[in-house]
Protein backbone atom coordinates (compact mmCIF):
# COMPACT_ATOMS: atom_id res chain seq x y z
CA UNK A 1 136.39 -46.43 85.99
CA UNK A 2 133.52 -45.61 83.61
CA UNK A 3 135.62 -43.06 81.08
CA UNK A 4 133.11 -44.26 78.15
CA UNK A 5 129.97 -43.62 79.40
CA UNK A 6 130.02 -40.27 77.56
CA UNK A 7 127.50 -42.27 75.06
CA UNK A 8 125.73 -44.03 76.74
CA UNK A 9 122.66 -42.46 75.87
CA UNK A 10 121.09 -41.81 72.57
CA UNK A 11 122.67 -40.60 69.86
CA UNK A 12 125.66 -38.44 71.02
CA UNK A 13 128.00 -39.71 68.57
CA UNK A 14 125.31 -40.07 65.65
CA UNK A 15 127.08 -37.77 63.39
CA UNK A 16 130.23 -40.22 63.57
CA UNK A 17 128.53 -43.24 63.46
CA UNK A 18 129.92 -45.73 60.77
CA UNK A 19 127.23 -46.02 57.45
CA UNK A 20 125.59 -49.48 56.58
CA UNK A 21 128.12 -51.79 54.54
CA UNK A 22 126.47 -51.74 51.99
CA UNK A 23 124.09 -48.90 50.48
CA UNK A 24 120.42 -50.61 51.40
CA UNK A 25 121.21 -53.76 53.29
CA UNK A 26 118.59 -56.42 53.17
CA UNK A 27 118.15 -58.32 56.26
CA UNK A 28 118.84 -61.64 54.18
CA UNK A 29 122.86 -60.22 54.82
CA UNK A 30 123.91 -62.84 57.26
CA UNK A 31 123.46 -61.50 60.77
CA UNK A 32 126.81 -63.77 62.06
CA UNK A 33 129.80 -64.42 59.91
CA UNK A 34 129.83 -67.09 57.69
CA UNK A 35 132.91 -69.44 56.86
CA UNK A 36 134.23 -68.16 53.22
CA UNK A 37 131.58 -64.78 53.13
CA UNK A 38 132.58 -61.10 54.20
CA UNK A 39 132.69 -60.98 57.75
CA UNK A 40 131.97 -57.13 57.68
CA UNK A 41 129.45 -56.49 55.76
CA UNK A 42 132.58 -56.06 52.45
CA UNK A 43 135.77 -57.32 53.38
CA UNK A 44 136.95 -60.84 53.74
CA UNK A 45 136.83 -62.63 56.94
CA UNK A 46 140.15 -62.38 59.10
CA UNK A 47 142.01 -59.09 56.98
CA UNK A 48 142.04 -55.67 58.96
CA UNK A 49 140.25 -53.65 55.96
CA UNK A 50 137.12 -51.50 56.36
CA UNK A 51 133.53 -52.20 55.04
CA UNK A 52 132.77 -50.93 51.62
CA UNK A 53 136.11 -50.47 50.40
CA UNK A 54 137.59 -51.23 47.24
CA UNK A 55 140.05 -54.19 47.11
CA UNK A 56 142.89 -53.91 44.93
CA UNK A 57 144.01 -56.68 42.97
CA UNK A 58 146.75 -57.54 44.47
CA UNK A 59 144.48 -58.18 47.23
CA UNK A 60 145.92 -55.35 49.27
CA UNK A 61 144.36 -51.43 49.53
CA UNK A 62 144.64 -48.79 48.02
CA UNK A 63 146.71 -46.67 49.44
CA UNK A 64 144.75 -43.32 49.35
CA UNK A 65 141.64 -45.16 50.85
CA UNK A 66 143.27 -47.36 53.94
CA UNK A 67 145.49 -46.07 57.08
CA UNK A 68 148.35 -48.05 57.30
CA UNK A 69 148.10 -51.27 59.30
CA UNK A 70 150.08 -49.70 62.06
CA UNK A 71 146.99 -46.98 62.60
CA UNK A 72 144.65 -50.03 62.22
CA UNK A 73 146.09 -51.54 64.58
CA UNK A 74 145.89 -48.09 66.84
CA UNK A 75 142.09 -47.80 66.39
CA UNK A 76 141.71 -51.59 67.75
CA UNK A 77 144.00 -51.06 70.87
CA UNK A 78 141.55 -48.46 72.09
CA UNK A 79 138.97 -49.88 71.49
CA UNK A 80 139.88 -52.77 73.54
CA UNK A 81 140.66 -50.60 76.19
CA UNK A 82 138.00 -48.67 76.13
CA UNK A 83 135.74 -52.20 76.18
CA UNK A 84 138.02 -53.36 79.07
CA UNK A 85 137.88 -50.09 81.21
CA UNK A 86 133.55 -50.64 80.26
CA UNK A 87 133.43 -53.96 81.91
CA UNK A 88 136.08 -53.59 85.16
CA UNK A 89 133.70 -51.14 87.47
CA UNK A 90 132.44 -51.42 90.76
CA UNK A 91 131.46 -54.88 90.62
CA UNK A 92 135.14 -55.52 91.23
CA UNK A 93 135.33 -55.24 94.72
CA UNK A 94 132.42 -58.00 94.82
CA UNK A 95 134.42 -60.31 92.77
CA UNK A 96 136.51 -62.02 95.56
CA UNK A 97 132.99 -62.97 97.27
CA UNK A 98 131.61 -63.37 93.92
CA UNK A 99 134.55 -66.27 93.73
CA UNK A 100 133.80 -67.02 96.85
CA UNK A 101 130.16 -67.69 96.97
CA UNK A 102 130.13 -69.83 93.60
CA UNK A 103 133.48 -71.44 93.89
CA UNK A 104 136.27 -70.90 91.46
CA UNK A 105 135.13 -73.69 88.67
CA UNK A 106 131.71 -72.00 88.89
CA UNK A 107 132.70 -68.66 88.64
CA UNK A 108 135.26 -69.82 85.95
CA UNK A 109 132.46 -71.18 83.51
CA UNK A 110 129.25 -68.55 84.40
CA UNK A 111 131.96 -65.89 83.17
CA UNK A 112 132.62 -68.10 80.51
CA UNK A 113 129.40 -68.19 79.65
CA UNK A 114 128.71 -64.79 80.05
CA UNK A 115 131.74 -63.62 78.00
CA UNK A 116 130.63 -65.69 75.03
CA UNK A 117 126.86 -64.38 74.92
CA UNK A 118 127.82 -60.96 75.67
CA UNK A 119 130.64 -61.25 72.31
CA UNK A 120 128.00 -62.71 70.80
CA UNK A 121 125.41 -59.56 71.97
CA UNK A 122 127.82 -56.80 71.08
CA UNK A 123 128.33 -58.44 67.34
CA UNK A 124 124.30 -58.59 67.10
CA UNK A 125 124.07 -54.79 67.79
CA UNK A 126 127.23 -53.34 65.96
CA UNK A 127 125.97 -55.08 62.77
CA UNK A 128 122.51 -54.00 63.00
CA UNK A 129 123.48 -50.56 63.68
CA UNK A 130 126.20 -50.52 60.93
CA UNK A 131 122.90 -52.20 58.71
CA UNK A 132 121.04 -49.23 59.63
CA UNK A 133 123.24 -46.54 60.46
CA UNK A 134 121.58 -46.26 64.32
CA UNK A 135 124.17 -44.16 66.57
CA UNK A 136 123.49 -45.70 69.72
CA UNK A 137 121.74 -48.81 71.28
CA UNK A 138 118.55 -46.61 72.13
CA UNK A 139 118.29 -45.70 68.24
CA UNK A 140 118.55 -49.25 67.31
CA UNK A 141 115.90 -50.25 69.84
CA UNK A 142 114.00 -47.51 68.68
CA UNK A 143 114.36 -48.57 65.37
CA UNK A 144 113.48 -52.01 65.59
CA UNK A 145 110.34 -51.53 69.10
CA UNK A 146 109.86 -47.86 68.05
CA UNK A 147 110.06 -45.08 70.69
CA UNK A 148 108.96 -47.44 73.94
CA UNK A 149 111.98 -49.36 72.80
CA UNK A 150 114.06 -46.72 72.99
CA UNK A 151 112.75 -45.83 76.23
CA UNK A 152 113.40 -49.05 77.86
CA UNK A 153 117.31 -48.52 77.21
CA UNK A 154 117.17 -45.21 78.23
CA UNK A 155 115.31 -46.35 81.47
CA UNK A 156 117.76 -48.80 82.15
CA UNK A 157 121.32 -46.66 81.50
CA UNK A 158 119.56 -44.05 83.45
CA UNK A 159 118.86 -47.00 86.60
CA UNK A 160 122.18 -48.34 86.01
CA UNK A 161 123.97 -44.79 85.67
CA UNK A 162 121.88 -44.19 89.07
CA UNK A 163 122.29 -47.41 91.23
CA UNK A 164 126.32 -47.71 90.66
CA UNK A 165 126.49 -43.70 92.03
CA UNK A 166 124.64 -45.06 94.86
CA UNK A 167 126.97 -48.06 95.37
CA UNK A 168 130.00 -45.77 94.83
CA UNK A 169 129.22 -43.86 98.23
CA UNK A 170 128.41 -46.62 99.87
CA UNK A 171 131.93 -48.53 99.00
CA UNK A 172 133.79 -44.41 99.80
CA UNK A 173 131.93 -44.66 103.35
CA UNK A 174 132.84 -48.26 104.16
CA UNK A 175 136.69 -47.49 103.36
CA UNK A 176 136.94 -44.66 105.73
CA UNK A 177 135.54 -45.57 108.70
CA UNK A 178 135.19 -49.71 108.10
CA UNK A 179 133.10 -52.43 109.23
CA UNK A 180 130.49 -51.29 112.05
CA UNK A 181 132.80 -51.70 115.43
CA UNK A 182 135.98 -53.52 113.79
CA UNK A 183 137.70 -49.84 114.01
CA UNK A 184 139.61 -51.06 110.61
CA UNK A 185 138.43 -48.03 108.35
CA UNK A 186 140.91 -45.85 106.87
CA UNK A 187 140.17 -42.68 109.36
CA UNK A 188 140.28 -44.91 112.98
CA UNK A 189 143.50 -46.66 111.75
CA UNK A 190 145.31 -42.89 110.55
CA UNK A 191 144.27 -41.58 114.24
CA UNK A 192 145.81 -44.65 115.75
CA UNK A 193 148.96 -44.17 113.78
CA UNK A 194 148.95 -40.55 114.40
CA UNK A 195 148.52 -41.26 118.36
CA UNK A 196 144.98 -40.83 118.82
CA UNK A 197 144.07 -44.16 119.71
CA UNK A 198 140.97 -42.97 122.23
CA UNK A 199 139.14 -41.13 118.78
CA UNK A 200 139.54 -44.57 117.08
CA UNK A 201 137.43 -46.08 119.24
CA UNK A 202 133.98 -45.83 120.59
CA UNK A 203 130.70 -44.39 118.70
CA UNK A 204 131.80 -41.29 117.92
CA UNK A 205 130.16 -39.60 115.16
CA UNK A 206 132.50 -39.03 112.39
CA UNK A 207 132.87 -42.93 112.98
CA UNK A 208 129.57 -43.42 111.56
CA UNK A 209 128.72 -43.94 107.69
CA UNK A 210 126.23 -41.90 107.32
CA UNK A 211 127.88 -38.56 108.09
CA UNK A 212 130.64 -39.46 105.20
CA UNK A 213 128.15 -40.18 102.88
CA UNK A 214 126.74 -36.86 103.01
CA UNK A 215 130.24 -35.35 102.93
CA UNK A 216 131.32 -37.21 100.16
CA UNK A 217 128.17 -36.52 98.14
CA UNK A 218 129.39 -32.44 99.25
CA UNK A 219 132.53 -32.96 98.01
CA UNK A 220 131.73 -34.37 94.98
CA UNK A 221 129.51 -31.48 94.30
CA UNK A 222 131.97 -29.18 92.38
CA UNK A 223 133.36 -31.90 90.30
CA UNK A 224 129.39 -33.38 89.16
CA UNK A 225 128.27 -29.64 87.59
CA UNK A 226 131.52 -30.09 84.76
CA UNK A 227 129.64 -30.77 81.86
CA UNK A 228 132.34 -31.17 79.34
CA UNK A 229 133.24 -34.44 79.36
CA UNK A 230 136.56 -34.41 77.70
CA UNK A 231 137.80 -32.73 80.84
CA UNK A 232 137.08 -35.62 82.36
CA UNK A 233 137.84 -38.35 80.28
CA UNK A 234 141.18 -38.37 81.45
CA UNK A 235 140.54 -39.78 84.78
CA UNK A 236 139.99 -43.22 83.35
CA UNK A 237 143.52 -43.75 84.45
CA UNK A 238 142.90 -42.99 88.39
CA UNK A 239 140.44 -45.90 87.85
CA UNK A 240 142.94 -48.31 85.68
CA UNK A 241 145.56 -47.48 88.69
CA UNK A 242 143.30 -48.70 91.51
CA UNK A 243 142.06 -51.56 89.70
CA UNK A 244 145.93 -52.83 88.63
CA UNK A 245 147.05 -51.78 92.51
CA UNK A 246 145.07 -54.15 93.88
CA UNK A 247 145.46 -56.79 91.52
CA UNK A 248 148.74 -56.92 91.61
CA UNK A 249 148.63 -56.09 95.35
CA UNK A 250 146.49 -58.90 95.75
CA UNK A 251 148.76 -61.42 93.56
CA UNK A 252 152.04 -60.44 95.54
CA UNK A 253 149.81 -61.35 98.79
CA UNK A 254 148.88 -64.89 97.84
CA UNK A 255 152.15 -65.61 96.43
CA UNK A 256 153.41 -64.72 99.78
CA UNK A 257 150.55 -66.43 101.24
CA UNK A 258 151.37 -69.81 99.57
CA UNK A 259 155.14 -69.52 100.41
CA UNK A 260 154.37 -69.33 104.27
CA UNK A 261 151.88 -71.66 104.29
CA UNK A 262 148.89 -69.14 105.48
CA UNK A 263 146.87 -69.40 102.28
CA UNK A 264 143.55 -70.30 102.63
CA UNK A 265 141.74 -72.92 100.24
CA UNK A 266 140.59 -72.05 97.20
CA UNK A 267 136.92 -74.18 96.81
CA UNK A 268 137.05 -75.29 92.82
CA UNK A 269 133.11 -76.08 93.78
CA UNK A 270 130.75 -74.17 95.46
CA UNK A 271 130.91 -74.98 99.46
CA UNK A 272 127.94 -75.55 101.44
CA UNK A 273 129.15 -73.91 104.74
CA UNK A 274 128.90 -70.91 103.21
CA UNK A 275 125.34 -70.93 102.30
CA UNK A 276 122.81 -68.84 103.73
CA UNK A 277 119.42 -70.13 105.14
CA UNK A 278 121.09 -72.73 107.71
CA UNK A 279 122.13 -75.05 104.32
CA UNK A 280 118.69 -75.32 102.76
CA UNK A 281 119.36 -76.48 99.16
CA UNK A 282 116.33 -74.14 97.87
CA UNK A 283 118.20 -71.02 99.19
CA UNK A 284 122.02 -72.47 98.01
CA UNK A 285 120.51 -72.76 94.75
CA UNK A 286 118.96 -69.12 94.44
CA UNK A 287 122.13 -67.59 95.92
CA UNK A 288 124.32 -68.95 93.29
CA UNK A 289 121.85 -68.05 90.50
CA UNK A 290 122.13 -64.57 91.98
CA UNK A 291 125.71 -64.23 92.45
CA UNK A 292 125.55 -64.30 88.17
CA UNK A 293 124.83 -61.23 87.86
CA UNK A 294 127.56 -59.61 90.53
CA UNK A 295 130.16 -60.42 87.59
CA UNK A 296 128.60 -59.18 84.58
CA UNK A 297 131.14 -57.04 84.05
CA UNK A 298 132.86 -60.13 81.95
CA UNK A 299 129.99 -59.55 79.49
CA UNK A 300 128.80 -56.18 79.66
CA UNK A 301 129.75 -53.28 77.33
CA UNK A 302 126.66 -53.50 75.24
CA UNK A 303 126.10 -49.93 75.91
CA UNK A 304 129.25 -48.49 74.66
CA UNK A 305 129.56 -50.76 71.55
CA UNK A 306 128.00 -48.11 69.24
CA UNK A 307 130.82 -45.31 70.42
CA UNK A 308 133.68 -47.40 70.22
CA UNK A 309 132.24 -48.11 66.77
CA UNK A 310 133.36 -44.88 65.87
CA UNK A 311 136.65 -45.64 66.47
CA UNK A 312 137.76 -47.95 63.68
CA UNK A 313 138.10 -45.64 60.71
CA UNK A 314 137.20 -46.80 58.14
CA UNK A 315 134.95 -49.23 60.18
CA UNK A 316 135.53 -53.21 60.04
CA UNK A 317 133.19 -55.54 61.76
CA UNK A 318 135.89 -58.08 61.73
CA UNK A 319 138.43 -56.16 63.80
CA UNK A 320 135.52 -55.17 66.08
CA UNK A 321 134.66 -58.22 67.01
CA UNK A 322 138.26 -59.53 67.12
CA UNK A 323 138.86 -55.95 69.73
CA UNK A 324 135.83 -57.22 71.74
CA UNK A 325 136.98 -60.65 72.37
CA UNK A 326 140.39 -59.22 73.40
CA UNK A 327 138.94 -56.80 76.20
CA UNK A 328 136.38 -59.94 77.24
CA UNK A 329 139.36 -62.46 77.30
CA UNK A 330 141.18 -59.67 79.58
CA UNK A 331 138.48 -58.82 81.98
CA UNK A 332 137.97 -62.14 82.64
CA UNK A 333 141.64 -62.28 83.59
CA UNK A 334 141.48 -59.40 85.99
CA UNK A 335 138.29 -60.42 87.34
CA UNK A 336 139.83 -63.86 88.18
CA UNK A 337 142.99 -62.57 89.39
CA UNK A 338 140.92 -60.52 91.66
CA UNK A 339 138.99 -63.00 93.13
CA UNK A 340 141.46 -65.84 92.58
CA UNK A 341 143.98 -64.01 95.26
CA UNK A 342 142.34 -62.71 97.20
CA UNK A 343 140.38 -65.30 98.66
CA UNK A 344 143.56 -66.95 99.20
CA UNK A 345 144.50 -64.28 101.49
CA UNK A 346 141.83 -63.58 103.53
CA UNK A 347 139.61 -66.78 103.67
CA UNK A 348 136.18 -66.85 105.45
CA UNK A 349 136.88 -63.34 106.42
CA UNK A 350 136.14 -61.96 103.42
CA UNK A 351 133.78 -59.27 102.71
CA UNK A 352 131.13 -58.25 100.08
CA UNK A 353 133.06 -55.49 99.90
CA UNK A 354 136.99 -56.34 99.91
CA UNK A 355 138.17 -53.04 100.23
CA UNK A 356 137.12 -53.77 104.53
CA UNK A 357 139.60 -56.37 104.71
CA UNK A 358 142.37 -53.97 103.17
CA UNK A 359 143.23 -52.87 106.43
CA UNK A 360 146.30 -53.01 109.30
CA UNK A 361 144.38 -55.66 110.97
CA UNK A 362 143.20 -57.93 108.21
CA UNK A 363 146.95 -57.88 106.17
CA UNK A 364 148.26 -57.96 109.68
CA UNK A 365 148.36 -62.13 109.57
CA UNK A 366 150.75 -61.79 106.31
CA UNK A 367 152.88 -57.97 107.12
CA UNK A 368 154.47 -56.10 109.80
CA UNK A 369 152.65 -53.48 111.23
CA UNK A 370 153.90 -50.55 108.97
CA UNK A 371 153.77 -52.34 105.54
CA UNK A 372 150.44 -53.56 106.43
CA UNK A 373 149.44 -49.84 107.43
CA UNK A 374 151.05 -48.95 104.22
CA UNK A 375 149.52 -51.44 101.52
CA UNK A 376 145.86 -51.02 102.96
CA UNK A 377 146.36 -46.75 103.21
CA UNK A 378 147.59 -46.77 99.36
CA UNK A 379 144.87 -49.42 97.51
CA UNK A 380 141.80 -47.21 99.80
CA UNK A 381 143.29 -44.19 98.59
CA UNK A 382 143.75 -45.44 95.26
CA UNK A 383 139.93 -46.37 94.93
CA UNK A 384 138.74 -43.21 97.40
CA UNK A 385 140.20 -40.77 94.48
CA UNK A 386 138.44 -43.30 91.67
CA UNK A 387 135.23 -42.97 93.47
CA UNK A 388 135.08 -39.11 93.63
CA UNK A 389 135.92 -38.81 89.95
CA UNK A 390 133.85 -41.52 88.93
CA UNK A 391 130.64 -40.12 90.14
CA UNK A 392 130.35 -37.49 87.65
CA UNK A 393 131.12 -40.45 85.04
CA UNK A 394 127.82 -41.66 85.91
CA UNK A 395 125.74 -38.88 86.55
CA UNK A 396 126.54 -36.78 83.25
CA UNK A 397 125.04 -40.22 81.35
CA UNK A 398 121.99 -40.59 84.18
CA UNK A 399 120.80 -37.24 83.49
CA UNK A 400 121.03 -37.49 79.48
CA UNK A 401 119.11 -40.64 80.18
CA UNK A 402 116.74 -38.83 82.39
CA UNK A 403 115.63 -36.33 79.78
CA UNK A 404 115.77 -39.24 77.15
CA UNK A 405 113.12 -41.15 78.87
CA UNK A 406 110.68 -37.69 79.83
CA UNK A 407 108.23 -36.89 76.77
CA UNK A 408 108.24 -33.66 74.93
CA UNK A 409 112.17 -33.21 76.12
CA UNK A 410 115.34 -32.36 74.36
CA UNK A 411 118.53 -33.62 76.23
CA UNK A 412 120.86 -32.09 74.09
CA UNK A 413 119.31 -28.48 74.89
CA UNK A 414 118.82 -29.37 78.29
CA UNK A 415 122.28 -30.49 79.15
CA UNK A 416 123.59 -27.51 77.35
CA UNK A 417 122.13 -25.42 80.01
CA UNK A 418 124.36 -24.39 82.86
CA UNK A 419 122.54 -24.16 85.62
CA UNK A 420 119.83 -26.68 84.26
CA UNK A 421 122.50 -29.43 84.07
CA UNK A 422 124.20 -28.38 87.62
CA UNK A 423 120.95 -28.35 89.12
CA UNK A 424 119.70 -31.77 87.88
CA UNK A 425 123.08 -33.83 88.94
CA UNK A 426 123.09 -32.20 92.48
CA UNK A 427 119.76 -33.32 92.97
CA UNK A 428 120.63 -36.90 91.57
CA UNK A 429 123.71 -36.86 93.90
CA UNK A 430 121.67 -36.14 96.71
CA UNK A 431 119.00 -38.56 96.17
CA UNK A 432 121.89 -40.91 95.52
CA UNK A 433 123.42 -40.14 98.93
CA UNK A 434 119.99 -40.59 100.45
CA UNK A 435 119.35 -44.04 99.06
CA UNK A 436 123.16 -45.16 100.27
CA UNK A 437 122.64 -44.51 103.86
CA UNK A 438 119.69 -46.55 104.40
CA UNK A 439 121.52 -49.42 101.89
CA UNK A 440 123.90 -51.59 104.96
CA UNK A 441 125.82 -53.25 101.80
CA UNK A 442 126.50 -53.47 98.32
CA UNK A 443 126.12 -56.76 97.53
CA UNK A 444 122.65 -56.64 97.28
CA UNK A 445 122.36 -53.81 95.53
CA UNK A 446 125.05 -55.14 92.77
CA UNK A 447 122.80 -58.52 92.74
CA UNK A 448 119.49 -56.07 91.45
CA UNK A 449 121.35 -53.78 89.15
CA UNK A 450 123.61 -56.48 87.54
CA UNK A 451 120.24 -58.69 87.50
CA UNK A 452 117.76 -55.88 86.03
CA UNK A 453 118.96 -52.95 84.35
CA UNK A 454 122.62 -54.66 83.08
CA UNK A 455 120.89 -57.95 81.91
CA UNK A 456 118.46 -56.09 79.98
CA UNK A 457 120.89 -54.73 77.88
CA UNK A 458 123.37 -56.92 77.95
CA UNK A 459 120.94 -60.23 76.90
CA UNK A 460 117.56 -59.06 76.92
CA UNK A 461 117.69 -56.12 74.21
CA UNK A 462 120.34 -58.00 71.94
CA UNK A 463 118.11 -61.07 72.16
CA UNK A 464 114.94 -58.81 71.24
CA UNK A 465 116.99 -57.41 68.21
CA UNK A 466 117.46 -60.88 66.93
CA UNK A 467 114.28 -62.29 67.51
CA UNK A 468 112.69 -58.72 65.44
CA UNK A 469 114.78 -59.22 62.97
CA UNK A 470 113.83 -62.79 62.18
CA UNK A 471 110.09 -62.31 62.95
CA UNK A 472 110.61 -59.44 59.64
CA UNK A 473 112.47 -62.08 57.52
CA UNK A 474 109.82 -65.15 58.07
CA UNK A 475 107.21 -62.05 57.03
CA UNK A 476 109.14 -61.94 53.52
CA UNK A 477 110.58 -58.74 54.65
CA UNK A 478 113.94 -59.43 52.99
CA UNK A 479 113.88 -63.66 52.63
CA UNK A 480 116.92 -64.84 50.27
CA UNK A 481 117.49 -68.64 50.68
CA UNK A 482 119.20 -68.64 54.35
CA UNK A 483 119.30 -72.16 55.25
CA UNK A 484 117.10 -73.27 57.65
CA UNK A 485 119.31 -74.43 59.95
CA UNK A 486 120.82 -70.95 60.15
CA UNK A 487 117.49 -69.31 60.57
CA UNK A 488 116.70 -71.63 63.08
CA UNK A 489 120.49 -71.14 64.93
CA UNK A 490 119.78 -67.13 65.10
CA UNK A 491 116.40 -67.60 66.40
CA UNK A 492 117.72 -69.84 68.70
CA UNK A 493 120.37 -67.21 69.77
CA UNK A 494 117.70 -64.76 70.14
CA UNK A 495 115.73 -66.75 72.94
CA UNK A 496 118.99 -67.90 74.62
CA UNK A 497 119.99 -64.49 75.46
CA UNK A 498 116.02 -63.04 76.40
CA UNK A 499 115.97 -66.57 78.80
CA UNK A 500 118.98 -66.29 80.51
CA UNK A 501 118.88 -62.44 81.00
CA UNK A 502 115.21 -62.75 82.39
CA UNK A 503 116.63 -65.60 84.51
CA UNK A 504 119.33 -63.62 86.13
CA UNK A 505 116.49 -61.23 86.47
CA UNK A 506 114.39 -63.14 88.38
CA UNK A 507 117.15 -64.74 90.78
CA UNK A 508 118.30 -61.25 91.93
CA UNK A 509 114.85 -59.70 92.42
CA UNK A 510 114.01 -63.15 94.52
CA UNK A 511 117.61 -62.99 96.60
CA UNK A 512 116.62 -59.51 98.24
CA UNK A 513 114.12 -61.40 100.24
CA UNK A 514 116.55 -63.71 102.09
């Protein structure tokens, strides 16, 4: 659940932001830590003391300039949750037929891969921005591509703020009534329960999405016009709940799986019965390119690196990037466990979305009737409540975005309008709720944001700020002996991360067509 998007536009926590390490940084400062040189920009590689502080002689700190290492040790447990809370979103309900699709060796190493290059990202813009003193990744981009740079992350928070609302309602919708005419939704299997079998079934109305969609989007309407977002900060944990109820939900279930001998093979490589296109090799090939970017959450927090930033006082680049690594190594857990288990459980019956299979029917193979009733009731529940609260988690950074990427516009003074800001989510909600009941599923729509807007900024812009800031050094901007090979490593770097986010890019822009 999305509790740090409160920056993820420009500049919100500018006044907070952490200084350069040094007073007038030359770009020559080695962009990636070096064996035996500061790692952070002042202090040594590996110790847990801020940049531009005094060492003592002793080698420890002085004691009116450090918090103790208990405090320091504080700062970097929230930030890794905060990173971890960043990267598990709605993508998580794709993961099982993420896991699925690419097989669970596949999955294993794109993660992998995309772990490493997004560490690698989030280093690239926290030192920049520390070089420069930026306070968010739009200020660096405009910084280094002036304002179009800018722009272009402000465009893309804004579509990505925008496209996960939409996919929100769709996955609310889906949960309460189901799959189109397997009567497993939350509301047919209650009236069964309840001894209304005959409203369960049949075409009823209020078993349609669309109506829910529009409700939901109503219902959400009160909570969307807060505009303090402290008061909703909090309900990060309804979010960490859901998430951790159905991984551990889905655990206990192929555990129990395994120990009756119902659990269903786990493919280590991708399987070719499960390709679309009647097998053609063309189409396998483009659907597991495109699956990529369904689980970018493993490398994705590049827009809330600059406000977690704040959070290590006084600021260490070292213990940053130690934090960052942490929340990577543990999203990539989740994620796995997540997909991992569940396909166990529920096989070729598995949905984009796997919140349709938590029902009666589908956990009927492996429980009773009443646990089963019982299990799939509390995880929809669980991630109904997330939804509703998570919409305004988006939309407060989509409309800072919005005003962000509009010329001759303030978004601090427009946000701090009441019935300016109330105005402007409503309408975003409702186009939101609009787009949703035309979309049939979200795994297409997760495919083009996770392949556009989240690959941009998670590769694309990092790589761009790399590839700048070498393009200023080979112009003498700041040249001080960097070996070559280095040079040539960061450049290197740079074009790594543009290639593979355009890439990704490409495949999910090509895989709406089949």
């Amino acid at each position: 659940m999305p509790s740090w998007l409160v920056n993820s536009g420009a500049g919100s926590a500018a006044a907070r932001v952490p200084p350069p390490p040094r007073p007038g940084a030359p770009l020559s400062e080695p962009l990636l830590p070096e064996s035996g040189s500061p790692a952070n920009g002042g202090s040594r590689a590996g110790d847990w003391r801020g940049a531009a502080e005094p060492d003592r002689a002793d080698g420890g700190a002085s004691d009116d300039s450090f918090p103790p290492v208990r405090e320091q040790a504080g700062q970097a447990a929230k930030v890794v949750a905060l990173l971890v809370n960043s990267g598990i979103g709605t993508s998580t309900v794709a993961m099982p037929m993420a896991v699925r699709t690419l097989g669970a060796g596949l999955a294993l190493g794109a993660m992998l891969l995309q772990a490493t290059l997004g560490v690698l990202a989030n280093h690239v813009l926290s030192k920049e921005s520390a070089r420069g003193g930026a306070g968010s990744y739009a200020d660096l981009m405009t910084q280094r591509y002036g304002k179009w740079g800018g722009r272009g992350v402000a465009v893309a928070q804004l579509a990505n703020s925008l496209g996960k609302s939409v996919v929100w309602l769709i996955i609310l919708a889906d949960l309460i009534v189901g799959s189109p005419g397997a009567g497993g939704g939350l509301l047919p299997e209650l009236l069964r329960a309840g001894g209304s079998g005959g409203m369960a079934e049949g075409e009823h109305w209020y078993l349609r999405r669309w109506p829910w969609i529009l409700l939901l989007a109503v219902m959400a309407t009160p909570v969307v016009s807060v505009r303090s977002m402290s008061k909703l900060s909090a309900v990060s944990l309804v979010g960490d709940a859901a998430v951790a109820l159905m991984a551990g939900s889905g655990l206990a279930l192929a555990v129990f799986a395994a120990r009756e001998g119902k659990a269903h093979k786990i493919h280590w490589l991708p399987n070719p019965e499960d390709a679309r296109g009647g097998g053609s090799r063309a189409v396998l090939a483009l659907e597991l390119v495109s699956v990529f970017p369904v689980m970018m959450g493993a490398a994705f927090t590049q827009n809330q690196i600059n406000s977690v930033m704040t959070e290590l006082q006084p600021y260490s680049q070292s213990i940053l990037d130690a934090a960052q690594a942490a929340a990577r190594v543990l999203t990539l857990a989740v994620f796995l466990t997540i997909g991992a288990s569940n396909n166990a459980v529920f096989g070729k019956e598995l949905e984009p979305d796997v919140l349709l299979n938590y029902s009666a029917l589908g956990l009927g193979a492996l429980l009773p009737d009443r646990p089963a009733l019982w299990l799939a009731t509390a995880v929809r529940i669980s991630f109904l409540v997330n939804g509703l609260v998570s919409l305004p988690m988006y939309l407060w950074p989509a409309q800072r975005n919005l005003w962000a990427t509009l010329p001759n516009q303030d978004p601090e003074a427009r946000m701090s309008e009441r019935k300016s800001f109330a105005t402007t989510n409503i309408a975003g909600l409702a186009g939101c709720a609009v787009v949703a009941v035309l979309v049939p599923s979200i795994w297409k729509p997760l495919k083009l944001l996770g392949g556009t807007a989240v690959s941009f900024m998670a590769f694309i812009g990092p790589g761009m700020v790399v590839l700048r800031r070498q393009s200023s050094i080979g112009r003498g901007t700041g040249a001080g002996g960097k070996p070559r090979w280095r040079s040539a490593g960061l450049t290197a770097l740079g074009w790594v991360l543009v290639v593979v986010g355009l890439a990704q890019a490409a495949a999910s822009v090509a895989s709406q067509f089949i």
